[in-house]
Protein backbone atom coordinates (compact mmCIF):
# COMPACT_ATOMS: atom_id res chain seq x y z
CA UNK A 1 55.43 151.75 78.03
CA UNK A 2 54.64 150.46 81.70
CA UNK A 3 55.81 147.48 83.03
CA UNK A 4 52.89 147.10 85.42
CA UNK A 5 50.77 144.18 85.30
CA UNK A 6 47.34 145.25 87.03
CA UNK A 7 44.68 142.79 87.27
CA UNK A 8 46.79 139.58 84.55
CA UNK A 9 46.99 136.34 85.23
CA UNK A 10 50.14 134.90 85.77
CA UNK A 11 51.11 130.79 86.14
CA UNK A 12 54.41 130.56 87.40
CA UNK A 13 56.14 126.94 87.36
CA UNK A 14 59.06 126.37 89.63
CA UNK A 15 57.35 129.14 93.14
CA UNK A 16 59.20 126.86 95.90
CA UNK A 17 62.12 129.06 95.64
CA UNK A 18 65.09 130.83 93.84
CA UNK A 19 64.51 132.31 90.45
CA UNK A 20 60.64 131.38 90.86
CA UNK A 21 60.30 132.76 94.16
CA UNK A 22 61.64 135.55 92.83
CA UNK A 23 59.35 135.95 90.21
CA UNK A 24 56.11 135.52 91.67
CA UNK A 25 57.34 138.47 94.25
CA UNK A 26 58.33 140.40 91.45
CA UNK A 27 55.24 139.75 89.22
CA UNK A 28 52.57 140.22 92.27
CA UNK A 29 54.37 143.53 92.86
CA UNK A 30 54.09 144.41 89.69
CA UNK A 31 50.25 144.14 90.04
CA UNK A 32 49.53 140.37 88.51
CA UNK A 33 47.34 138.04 89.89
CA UNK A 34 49.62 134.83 90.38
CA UNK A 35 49.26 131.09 90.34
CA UNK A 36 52.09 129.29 91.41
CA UNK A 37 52.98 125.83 91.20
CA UNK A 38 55.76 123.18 92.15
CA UNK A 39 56.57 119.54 93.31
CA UNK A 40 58.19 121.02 97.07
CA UNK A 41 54.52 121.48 98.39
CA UNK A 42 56.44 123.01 101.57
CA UNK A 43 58.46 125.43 99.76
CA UNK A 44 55.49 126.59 97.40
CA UNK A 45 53.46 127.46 100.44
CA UNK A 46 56.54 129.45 101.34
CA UNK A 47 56.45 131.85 98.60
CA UNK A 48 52.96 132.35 98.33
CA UNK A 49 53.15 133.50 102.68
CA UNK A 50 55.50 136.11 101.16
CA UNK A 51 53.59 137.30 98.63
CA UNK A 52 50.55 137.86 100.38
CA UNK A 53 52.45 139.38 103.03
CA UNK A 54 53.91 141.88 100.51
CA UNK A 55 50.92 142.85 99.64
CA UNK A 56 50.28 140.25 96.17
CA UNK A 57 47.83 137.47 95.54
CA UNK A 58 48.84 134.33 94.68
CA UNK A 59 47.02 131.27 94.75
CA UNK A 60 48.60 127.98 95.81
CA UNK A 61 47.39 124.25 94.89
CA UNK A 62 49.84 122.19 96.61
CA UNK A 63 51.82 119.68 94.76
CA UNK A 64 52.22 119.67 90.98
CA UNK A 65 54.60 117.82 88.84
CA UNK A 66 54.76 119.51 85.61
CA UNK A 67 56.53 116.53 84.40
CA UNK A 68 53.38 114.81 84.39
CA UNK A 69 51.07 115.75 81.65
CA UNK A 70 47.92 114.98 83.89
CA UNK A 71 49.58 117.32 86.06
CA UNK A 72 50.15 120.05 84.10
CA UNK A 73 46.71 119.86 82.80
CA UNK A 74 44.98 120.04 85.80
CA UNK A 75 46.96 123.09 86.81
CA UNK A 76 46.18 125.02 83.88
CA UNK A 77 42.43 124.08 83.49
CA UNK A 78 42.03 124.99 87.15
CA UNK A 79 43.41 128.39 86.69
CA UNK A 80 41.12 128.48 83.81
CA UNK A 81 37.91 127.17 85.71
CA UNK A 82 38.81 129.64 88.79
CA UNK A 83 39.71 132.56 87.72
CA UNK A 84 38.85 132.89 84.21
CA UNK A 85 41.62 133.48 81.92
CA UNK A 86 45.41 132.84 81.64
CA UNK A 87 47.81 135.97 80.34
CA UNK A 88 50.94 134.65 80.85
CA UNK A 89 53.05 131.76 81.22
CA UNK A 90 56.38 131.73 82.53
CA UNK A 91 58.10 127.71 82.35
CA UNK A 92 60.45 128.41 84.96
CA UNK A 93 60.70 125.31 86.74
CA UNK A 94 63.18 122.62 85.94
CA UNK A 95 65.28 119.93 87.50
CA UNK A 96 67.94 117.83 85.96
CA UNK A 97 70.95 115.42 86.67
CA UNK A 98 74.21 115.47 85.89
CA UNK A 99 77.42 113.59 84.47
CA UNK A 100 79.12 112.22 81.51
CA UNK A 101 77.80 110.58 78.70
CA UNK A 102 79.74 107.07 79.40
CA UNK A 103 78.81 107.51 83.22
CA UNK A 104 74.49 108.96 82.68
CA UNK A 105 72.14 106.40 82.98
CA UNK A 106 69.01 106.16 80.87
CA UNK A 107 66.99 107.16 83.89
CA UNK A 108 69.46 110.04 84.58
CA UNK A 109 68.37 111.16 81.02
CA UNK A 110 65.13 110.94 81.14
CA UNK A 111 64.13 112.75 84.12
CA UNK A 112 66.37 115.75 82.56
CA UNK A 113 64.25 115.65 79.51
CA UNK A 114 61.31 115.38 81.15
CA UNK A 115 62.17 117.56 83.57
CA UNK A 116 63.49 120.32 81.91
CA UNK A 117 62.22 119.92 78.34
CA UNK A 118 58.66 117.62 78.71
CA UNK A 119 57.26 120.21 81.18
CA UNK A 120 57.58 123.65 79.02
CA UNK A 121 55.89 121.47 76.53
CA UNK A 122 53.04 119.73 78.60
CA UNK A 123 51.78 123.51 80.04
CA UNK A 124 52.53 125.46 76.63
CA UNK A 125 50.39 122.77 75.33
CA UNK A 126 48.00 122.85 77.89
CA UNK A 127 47.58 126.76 78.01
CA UNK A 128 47.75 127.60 74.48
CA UNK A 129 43.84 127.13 73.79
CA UNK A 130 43.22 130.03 76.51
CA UNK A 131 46.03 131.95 75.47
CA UNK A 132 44.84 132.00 71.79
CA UNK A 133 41.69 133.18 72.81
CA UNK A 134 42.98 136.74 74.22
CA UNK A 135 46.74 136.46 73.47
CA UNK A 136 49.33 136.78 75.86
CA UNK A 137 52.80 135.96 76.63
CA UNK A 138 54.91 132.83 77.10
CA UNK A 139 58.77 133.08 78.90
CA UNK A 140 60.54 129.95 79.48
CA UNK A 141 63.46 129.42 81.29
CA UNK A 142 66.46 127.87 79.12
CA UNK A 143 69.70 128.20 79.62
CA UNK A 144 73.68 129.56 78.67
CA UNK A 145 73.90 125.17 78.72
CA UNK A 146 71.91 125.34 75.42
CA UNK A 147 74.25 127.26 73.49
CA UNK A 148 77.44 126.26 74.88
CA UNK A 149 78.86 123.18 76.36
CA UNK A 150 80.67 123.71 79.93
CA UNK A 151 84.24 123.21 81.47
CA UNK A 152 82.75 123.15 84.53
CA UNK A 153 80.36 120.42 84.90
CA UNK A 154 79.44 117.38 83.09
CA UNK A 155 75.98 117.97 81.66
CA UNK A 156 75.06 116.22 78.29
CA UNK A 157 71.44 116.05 79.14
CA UNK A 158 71.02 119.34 80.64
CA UNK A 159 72.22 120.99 77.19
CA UNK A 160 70.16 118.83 75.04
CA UNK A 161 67.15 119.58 77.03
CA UNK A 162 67.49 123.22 77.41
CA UNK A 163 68.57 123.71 73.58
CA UNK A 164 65.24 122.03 72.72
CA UNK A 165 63.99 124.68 75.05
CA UNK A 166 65.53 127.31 72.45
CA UNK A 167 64.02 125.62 69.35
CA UNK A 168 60.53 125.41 70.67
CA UNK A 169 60.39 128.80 72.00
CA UNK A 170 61.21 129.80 67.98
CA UNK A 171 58.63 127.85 67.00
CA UNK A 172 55.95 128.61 69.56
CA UNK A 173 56.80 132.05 68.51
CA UNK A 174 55.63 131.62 64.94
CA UNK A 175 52.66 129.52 65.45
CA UNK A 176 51.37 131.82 68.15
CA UNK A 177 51.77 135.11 65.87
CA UNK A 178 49.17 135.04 64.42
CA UNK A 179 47.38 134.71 67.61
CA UNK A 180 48.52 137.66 69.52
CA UNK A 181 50.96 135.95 71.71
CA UNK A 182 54.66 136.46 72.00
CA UNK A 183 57.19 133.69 73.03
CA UNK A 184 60.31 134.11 74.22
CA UNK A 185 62.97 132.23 76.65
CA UNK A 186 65.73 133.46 79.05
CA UNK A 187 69.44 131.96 79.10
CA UNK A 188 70.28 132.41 82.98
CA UNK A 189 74.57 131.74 83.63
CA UNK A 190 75.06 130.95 86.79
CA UNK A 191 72.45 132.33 89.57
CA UNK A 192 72.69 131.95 93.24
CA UNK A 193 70.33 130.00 94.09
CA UNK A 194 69.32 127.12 96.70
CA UNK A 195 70.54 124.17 94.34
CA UNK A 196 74.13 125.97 93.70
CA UNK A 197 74.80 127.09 97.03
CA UNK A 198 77.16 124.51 97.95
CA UNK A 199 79.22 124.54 94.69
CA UNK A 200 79.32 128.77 95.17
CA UNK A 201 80.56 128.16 98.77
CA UNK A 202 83.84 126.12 97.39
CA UNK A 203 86.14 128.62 96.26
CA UNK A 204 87.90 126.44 93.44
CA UNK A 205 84.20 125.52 92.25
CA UNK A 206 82.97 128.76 91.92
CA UNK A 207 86.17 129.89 90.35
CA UNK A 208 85.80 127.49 87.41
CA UNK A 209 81.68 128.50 87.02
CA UNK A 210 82.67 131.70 86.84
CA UNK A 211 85.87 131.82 84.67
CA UNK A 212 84.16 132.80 81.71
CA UNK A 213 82.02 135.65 82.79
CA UNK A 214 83.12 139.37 82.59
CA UNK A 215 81.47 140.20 85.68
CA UNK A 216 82.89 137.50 87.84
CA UNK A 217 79.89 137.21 89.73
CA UNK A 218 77.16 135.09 89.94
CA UNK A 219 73.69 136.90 89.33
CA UNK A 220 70.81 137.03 91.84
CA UNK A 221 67.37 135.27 91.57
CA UNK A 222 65.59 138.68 91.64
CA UNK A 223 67.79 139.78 88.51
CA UNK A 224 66.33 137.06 86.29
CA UNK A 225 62.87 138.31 87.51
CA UNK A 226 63.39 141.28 86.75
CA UNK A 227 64.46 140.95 83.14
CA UNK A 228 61.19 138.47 83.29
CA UNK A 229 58.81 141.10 84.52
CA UNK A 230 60.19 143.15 81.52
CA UNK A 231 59.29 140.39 79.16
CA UNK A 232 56.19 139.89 80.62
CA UNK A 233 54.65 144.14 79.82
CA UNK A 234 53.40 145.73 77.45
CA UNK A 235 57.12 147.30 77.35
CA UNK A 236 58.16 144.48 75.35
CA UNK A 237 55.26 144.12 72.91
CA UNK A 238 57.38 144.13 69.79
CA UNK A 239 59.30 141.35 71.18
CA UNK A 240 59.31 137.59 70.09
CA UNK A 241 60.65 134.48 69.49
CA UNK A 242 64.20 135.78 70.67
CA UNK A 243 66.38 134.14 73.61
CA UNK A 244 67.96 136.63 76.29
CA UNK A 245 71.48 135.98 77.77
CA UNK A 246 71.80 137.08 81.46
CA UNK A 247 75.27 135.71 82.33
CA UNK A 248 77.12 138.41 83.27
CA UNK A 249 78.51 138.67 80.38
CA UNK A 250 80.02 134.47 79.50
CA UNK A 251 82.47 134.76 76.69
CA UNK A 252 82.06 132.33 74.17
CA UNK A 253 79.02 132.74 73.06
């Protein structure tokens, strides 16, 4: 089955860079009509300069915070009232903070679970009228974090938030069934991207982020969009409610 996807409608959290750059390239290659969407106004504007130079459409609102509900609804109802329909959903955006649990504050906390949690909610929520209408396809972006805790960094909230990533995607799954649309999340190890960079520059750090992974390597934002674009086609129409490890292989697990 192809993996092209001519003429659907795509809403992309997370554009201003890395793995969501990467994916509105990849998706607007593929043929899909992308909306993108992100709090770095700047960087959004970015991406959506290099997909219309490639070639894609994309259309870009400015500033959103998925984190807000008002926000999120906005987005979605403006794809709606512009272009028509929605076909998929990829929650890739995210943003959290990091440390112990005797060192987090309660703010700390809560902008990870709103951040990385609240917002797959507040636009599954938002879209799933549309989506039930016609069906379609929802990916979000979780994490190796939600099945296994880390050596490497202190991150308490950022596993609790992306394992109730993992648990609604399940869910979702079910509920949407019935309706013709298919669910699933991705489990990204560590990928290069902007937010990383320094840690991957420190030899000692990137040794310990990448002791447990076969390939010794960190992946590449355009790998996750790949396996993404897969998830997105009619290629993977008997898939659902399942999570997808691309980790270069973390043992462990």
């Amino acid at each position: 089955m192809s993996q092209r996807l001519d003429g659907r409608i795509a809403l992309i959290t997370g554009t201003a860079g890395g793995q969501g750059r990467a994916a509105a390239l990849a998706f607007a290659e593929a043929g899909a009509i992308v909306v993108g969407g992100d709090v770095n106004a700047q960087g959004n504007a970015e991406t959506t300069t290099l997909v219309r130079a490639a070639g894609g459409v994309m259309h870009d609102w400015g500033k959103t915070d998925f984190g807000d509900p008002d926000g999120a609804k906005t987005w979605v109802e403006r794809a709606i009232a512009e272009i028509g329909r929605i076909d998929i959903v990829y929650n890739n955006g995210s943003a959290a903070r990091f440390g112990a649990i005797d060192e987090m504050t309660i703010d700390d906390w809560r902008f990870s679970m709103r951040n990385e949690a609240d917002l797959v909610f507040f636009v599954s929520h938002y879209a799933w009228p549309y989506l039930k209408k016609n069906g379609g396809v929802i990916i979000n972006t979780a994490s190796v974090s939600g099945h296994a805790a880390s050596r490497a960094a202190p991150q308490c909230a950022h596993s609790a938030a992306k394992a109730a990533v993992l648990g609604l995607t399940r869910q979702l799954a079910l509920e949407g069934a019935p309706h013709g649309i298919r669910v699933v999340s991705i489990s990204p190890g560590v990928i290069e991207t902007p937010g990383n960079a320094a840690y991957l520059a420190d030899p000692v750090i990137a040794k310990q982020m990448l002791s447990d992974a076969m390939l010794q390597r960190p992946g590449k934002p355009e790998e996750v969009a790949a396996l993404a674009l897969f998830l997105a086609s009619d290629a993977a129409a008997f898939i659902t409610g399942a999570d997808y490890l691309i980790d270069g292989g973390r043992q462990g697990l």
